[in-house]
PDB file of N, CA and C in Angstrom:
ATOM      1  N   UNK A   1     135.987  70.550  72.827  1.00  0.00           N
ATOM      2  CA  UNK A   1     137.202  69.974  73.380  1.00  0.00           C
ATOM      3  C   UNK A   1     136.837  68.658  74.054  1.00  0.00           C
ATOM      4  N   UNK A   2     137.324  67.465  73.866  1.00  0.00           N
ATOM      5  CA  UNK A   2     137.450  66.364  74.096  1.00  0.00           C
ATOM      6  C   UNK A   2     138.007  66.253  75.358  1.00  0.00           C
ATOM      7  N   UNK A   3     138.013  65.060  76.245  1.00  0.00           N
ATOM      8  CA  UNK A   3     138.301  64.636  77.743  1.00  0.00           C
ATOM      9  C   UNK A   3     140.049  64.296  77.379  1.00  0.00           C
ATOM     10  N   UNK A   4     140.739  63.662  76.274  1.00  0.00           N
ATOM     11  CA  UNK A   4     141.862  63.467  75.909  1.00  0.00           C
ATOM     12  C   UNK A   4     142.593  64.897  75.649  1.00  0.00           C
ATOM     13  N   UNK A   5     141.551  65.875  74.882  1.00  0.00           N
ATOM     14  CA  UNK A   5     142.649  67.300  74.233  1.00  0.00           C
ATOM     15  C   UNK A   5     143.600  68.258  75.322  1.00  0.00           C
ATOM     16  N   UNK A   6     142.340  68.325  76.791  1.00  0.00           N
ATOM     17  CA  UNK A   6     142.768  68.692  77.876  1.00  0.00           C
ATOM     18  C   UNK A   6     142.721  70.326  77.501  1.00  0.00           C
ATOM     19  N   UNK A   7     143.495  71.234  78.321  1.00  0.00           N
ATOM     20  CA  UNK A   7     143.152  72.902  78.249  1.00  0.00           C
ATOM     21  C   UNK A   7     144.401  73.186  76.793  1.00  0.00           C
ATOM     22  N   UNK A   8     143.985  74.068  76.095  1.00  0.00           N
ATOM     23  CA  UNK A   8     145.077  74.614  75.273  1.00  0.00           C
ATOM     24  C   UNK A   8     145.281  75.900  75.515  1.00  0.00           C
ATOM     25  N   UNK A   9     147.287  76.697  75.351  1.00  0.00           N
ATOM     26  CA  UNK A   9     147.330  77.692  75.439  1.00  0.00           C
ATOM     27  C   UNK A   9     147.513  78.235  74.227  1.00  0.00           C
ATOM     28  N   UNK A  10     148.057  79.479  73.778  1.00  0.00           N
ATOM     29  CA  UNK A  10     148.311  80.069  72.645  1.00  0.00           C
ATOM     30  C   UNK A  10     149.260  81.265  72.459  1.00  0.00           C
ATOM     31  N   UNK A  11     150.033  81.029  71.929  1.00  0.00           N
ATOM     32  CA  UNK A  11     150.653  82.287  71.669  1.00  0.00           C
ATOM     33  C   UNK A  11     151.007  82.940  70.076  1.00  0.00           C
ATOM     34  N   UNK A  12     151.374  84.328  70.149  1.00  0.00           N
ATOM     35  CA  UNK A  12     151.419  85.083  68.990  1.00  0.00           C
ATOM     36  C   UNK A  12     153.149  84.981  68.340  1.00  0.00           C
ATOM     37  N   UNK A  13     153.538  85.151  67.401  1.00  0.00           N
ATOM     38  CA  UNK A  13     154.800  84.839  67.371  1.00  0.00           C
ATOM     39  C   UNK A  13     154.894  86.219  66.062  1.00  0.00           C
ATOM     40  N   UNK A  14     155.448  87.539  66.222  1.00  0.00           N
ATOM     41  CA  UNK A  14     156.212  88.103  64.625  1.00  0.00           C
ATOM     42  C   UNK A  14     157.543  87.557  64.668  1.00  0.00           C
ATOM     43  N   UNK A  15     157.702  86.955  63.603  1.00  0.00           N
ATOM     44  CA  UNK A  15     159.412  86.583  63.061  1.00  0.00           C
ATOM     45  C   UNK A  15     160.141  88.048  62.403  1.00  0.00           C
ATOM     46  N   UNK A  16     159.555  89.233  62.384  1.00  0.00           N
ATOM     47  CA  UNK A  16     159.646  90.327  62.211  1.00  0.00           C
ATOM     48  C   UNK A  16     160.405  90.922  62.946  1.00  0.00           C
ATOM     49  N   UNK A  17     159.919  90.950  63.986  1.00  0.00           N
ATOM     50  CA  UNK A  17     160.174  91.792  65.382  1.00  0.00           C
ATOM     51  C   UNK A  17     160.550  90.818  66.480  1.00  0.00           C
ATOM     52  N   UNK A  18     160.982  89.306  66.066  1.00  0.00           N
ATOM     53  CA  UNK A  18     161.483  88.412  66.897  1.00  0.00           C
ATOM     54  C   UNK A  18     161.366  88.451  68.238  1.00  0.00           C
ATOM     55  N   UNK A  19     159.773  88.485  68.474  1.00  0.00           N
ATOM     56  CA  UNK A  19     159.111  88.786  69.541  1.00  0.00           C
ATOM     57  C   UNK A  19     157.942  87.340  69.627  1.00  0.00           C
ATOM     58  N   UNK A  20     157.671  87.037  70.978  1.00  0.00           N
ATOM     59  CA  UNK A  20     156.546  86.357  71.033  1.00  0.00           C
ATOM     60  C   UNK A  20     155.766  86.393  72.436  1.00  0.00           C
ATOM     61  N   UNK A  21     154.912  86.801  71.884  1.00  0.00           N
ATOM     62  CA  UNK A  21     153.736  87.208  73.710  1.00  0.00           C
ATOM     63  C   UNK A  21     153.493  86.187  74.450  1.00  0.00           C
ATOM     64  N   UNK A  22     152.874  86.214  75.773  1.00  0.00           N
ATOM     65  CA  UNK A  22     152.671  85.623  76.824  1.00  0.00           C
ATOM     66  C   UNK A  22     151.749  84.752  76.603  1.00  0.00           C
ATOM     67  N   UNK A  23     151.516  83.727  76.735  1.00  0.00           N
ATOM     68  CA  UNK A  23     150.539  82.758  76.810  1.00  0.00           C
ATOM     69  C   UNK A  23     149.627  82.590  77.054  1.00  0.00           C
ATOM     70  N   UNK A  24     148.491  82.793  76.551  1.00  0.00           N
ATOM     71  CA  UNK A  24     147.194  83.150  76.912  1.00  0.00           C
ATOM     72  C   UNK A  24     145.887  81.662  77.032  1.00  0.00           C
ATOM     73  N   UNK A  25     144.917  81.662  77.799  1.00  0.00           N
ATOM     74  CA  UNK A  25     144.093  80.419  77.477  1.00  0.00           C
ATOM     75  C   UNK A  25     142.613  80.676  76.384  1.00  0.00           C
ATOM     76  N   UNK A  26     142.703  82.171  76.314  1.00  0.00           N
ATOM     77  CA  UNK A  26     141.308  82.338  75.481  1.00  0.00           C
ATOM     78  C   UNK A  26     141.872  82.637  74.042  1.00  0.00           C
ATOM     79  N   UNK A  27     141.684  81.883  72.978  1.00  0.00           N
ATOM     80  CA  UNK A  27     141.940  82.300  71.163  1.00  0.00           C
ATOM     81  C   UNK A  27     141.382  83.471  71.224  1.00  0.00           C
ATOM     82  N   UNK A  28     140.395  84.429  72.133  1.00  0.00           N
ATOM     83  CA  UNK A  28     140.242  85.574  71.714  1.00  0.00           C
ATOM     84  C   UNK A  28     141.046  86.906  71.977  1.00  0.00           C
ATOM     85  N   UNK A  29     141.731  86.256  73.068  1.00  0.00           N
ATOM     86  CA  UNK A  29     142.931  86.671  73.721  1.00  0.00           C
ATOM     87  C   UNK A  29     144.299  87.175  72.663  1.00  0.00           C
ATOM     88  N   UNK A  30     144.243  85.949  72.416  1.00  0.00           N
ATOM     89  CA  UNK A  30     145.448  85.565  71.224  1.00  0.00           C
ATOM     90  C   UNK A  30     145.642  86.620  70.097  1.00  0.00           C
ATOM     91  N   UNK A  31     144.330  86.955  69.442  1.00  0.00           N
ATOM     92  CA  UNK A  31     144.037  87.619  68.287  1.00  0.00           C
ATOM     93  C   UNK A  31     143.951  89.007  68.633  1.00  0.00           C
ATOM     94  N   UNK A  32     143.916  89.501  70.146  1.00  0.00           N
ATOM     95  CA  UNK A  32     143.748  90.916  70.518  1.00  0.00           C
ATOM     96  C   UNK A  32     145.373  91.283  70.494  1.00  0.00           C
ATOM     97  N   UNK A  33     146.185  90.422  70.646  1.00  0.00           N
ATOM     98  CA  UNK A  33     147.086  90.657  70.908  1.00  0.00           C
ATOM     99  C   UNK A  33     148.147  90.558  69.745  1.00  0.00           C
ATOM    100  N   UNK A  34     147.834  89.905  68.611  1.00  0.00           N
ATOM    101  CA  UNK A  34     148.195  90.155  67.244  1.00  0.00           C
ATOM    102  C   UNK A  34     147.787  91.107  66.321  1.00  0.00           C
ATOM    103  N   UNK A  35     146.130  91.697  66.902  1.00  0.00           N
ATOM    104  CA  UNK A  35     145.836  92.760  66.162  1.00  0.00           C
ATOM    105  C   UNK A  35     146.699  94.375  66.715  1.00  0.00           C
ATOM    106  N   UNK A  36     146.679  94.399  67.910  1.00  0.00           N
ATOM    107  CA  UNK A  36     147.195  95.300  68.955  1.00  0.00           C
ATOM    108  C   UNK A  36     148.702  95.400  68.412  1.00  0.00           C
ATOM    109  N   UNK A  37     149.485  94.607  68.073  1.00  0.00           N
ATOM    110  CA  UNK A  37     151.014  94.288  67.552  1.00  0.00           C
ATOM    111  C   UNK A  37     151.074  94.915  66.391  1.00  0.00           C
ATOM    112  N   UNK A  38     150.001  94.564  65.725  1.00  0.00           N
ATOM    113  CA  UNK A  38     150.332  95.051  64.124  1.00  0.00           C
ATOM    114  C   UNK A  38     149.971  96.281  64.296  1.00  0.00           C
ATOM    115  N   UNK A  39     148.646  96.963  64.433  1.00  0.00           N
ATOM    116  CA  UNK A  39     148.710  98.043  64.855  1.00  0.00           C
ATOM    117  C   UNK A  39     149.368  99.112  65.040  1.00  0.00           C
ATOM    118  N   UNK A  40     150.533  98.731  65.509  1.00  0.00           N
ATOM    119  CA  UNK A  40     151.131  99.698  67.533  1.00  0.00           C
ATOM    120  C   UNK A  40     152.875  99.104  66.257  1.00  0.00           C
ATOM    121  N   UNK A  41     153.074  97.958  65.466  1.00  0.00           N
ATOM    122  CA  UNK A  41     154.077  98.432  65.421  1.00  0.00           C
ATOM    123  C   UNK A  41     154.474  97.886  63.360  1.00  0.00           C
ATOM    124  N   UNK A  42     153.375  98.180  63.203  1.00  0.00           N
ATOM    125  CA  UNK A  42     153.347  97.280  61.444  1.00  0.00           C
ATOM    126  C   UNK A  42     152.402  98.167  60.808  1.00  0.00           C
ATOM    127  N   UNK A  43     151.839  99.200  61.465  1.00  0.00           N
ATOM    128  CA  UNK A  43     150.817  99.899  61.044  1.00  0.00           C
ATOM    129  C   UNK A  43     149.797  99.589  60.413  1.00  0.00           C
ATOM    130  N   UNK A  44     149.402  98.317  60.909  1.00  0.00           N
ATOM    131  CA  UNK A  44     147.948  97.537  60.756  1.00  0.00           C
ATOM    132  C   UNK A  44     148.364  96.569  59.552  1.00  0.00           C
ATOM    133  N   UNK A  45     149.601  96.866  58.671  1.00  0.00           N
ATOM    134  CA  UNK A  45     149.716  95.737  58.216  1.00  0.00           C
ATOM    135  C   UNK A  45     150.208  94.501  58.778  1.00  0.00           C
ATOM    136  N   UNK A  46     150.140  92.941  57.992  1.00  0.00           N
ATOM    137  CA  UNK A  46     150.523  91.696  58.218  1.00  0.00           C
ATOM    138  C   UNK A  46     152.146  91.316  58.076  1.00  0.00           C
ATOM    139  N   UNK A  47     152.549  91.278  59.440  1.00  0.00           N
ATOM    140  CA  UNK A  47     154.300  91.490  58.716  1.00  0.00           C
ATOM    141  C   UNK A  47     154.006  89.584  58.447  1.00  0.00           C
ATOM    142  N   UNK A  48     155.469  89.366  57.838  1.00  0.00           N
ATOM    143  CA  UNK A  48     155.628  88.272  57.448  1.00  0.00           C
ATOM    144  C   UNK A  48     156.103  87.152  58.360  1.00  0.00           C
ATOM    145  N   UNK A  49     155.888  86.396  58.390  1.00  0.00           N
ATOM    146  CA  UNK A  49     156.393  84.651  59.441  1.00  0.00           C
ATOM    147  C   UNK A  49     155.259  84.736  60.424  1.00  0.00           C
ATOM    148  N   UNK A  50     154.635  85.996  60.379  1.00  0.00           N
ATOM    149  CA  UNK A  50     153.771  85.514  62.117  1.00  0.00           C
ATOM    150  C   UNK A  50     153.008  84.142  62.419  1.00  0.00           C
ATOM    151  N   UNK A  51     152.475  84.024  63.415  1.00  0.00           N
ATOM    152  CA  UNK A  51     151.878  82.796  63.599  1.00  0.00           C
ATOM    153  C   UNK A  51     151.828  82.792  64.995  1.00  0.00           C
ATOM    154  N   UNK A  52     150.770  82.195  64.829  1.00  0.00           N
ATOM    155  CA  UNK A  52     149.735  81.765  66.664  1.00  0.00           C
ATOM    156  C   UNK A  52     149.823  80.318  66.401  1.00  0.00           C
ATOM    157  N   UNK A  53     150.541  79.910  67.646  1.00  0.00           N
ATOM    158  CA  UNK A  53     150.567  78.608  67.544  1.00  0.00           C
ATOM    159  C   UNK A  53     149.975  78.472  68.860  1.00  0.00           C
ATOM    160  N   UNK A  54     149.289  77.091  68.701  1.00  0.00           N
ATOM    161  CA  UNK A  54     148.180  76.447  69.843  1.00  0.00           C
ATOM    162  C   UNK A  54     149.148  75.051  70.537  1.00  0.00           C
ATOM    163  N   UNK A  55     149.060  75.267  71.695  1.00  0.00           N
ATOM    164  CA  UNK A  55     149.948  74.271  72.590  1.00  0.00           C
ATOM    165  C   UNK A  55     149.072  74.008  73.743  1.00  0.00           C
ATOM    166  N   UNK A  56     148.976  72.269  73.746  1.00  0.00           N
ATOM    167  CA  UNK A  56     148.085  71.283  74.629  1.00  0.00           C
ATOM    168  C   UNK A  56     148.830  71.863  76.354  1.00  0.00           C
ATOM    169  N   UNK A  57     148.208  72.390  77.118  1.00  0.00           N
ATOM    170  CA  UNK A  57     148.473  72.617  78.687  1.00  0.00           C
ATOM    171  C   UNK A  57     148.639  71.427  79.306  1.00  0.00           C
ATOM    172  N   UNK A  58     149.832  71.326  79.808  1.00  0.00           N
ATOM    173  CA  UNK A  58     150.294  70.324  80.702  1.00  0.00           C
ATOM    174  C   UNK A  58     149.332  70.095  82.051  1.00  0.00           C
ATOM    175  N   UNK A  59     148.496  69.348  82.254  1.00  0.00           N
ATOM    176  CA  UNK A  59     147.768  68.973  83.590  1.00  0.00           C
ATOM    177  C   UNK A  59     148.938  68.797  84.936  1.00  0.00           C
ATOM    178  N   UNK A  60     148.659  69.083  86.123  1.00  0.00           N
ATOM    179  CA  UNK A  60     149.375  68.667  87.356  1.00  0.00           C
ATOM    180  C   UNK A  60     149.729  67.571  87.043  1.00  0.00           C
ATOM    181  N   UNK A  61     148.616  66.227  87.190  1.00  0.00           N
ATOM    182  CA  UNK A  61     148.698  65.145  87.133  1.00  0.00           C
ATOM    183  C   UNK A  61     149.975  64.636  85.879  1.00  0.00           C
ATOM    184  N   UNK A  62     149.823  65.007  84.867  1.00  0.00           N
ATOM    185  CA  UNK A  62     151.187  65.072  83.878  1.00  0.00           C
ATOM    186  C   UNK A  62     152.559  64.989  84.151  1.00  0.00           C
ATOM    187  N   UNK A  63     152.263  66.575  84.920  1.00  0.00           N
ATOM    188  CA  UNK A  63     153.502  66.994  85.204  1.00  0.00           C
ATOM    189  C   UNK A  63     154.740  65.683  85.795  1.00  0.00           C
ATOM    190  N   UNK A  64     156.052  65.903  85.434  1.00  0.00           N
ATOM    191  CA  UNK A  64     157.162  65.320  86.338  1.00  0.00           C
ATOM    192  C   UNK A  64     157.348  65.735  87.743  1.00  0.00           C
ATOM    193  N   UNK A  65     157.603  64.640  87.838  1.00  0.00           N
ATOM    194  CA  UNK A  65     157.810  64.688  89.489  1.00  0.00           C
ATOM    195  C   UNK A  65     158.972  66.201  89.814  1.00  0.00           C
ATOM    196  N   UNK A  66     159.684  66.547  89.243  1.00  0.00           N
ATOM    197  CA  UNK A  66     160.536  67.732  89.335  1.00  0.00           C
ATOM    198  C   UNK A  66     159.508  68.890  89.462  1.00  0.00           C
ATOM    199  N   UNK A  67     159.001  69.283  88.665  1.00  0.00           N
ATOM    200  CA  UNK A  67     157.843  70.169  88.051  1.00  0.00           C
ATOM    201  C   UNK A  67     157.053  70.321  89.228  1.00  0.00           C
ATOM    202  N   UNK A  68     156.339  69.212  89.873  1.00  0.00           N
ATOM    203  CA  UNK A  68     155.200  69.009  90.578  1.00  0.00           C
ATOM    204  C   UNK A  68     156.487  69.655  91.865  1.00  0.00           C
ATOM    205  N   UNK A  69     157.157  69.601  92.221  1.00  0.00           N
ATOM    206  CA  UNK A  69     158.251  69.377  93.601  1.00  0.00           C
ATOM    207  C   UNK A  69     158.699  70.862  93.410  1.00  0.00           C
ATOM    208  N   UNK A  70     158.986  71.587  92.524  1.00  0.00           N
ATOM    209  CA  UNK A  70     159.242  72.864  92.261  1.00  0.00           C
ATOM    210  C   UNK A  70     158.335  73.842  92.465  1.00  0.00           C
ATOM    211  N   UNK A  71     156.877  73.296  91.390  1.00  0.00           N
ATOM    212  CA  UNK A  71     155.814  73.804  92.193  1.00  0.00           C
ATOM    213  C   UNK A  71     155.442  74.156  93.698  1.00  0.00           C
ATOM    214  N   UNK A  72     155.662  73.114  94.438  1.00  0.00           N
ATOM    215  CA  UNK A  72     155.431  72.979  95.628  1.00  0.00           C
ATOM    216  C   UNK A  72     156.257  73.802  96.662  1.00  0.00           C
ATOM    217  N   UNK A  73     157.505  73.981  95.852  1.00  0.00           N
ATOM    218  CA  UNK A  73     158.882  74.286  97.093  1.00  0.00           C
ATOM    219  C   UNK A  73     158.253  76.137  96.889  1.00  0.00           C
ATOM    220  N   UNK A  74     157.660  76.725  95.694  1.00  0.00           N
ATOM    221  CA  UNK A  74     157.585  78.002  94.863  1.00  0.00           C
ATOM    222  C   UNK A  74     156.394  78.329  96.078  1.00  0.00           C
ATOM    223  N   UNK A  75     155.364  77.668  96.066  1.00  0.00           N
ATOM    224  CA  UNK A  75     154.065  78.112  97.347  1.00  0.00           C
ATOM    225  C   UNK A  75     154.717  78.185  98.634  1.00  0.00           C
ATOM    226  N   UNK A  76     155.269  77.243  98.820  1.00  0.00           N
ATOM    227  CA  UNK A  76     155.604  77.337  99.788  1.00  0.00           C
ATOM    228  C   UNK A  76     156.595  78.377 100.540  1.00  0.00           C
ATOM    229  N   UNK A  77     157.420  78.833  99.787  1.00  0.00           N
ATOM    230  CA  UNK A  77     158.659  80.222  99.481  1.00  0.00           C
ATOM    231  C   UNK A  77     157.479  80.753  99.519  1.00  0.00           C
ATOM    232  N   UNK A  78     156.728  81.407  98.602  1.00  0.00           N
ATOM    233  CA  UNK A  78     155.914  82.677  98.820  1.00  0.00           C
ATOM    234  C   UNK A  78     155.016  82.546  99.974  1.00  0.00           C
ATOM    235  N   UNK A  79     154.518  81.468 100.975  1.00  0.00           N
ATOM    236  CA  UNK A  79     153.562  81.485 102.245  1.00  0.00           C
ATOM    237  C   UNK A  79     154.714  81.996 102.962  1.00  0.00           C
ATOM    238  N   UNK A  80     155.956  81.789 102.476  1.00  0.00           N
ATOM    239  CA  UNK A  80     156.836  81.826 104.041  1.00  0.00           C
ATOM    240  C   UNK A  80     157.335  83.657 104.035  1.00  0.00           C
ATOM    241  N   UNK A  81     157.012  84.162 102.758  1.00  0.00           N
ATOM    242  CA  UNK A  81     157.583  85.665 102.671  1.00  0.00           C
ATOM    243  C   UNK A  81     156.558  86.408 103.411  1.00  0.00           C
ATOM    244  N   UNK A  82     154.907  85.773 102.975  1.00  0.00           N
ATOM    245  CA  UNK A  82     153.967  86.609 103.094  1.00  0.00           C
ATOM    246  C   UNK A  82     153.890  86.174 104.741  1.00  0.00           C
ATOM    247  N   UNK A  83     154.258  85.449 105.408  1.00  0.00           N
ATOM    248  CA  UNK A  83     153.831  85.150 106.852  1.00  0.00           C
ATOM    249  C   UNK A  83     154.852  85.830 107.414  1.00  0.00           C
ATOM    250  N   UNK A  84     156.066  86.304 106.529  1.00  0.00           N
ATOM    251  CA  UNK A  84     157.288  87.217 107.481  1.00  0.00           C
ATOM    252  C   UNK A  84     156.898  88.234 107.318  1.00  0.00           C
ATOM    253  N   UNK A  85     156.483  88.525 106.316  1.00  0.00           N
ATOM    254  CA  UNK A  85     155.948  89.622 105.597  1.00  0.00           C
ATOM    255  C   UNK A  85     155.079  90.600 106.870  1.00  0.00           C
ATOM    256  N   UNK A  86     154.003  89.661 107.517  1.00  0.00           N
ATOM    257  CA  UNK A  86     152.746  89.962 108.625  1.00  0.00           C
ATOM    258  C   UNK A  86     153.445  90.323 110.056  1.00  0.00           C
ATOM    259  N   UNK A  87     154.829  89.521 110.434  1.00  0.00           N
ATOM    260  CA  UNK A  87     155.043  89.451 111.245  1.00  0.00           C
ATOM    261  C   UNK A  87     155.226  91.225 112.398  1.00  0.00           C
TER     262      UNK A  87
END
């Protein structure tokens, strides 16, 4: 991975079962979770349309100013539950 490619995520997609899993950062991740699918609901066969598609991770620095400000307001909401939380 190159200084330009930055982190990639991945996800599993059946067009079958018009389902698509959680986003993972390890490709080995990815493939546990397509084998586990077929498995558990294709009976180890390959249903048809699937696909793992690979998507470039947005850096902070990237991010829009909305994004970055949402982020921020989200920590800050959860310090303020967990400090009522103690009280």
């Amino acid at each position: 991975m190159t200084a330009q490619e930055g982190p990639v995520s991945y996800t599993y997609r059946c067009a079958q079962c018009r389902t698509t899993s959680p986003r993972v950062i390890d490709y080995r991740l990815v493939l546990a979770e397509r084998d586990t699918h077929r498995a558990r609901f294709h009976g180890g066969h390959i249903p048809d349309g699937e696909s793992i598609t690979a998507r470039q991770t947005q850096s902070w620095a990237e991010a829009g100013s909305l994004e970055r400000g949402l982020t921020v307001a989200l920590v800050l909401v959860v310090l303020l539950v967990i400090a009522y939380k103690t009280l």
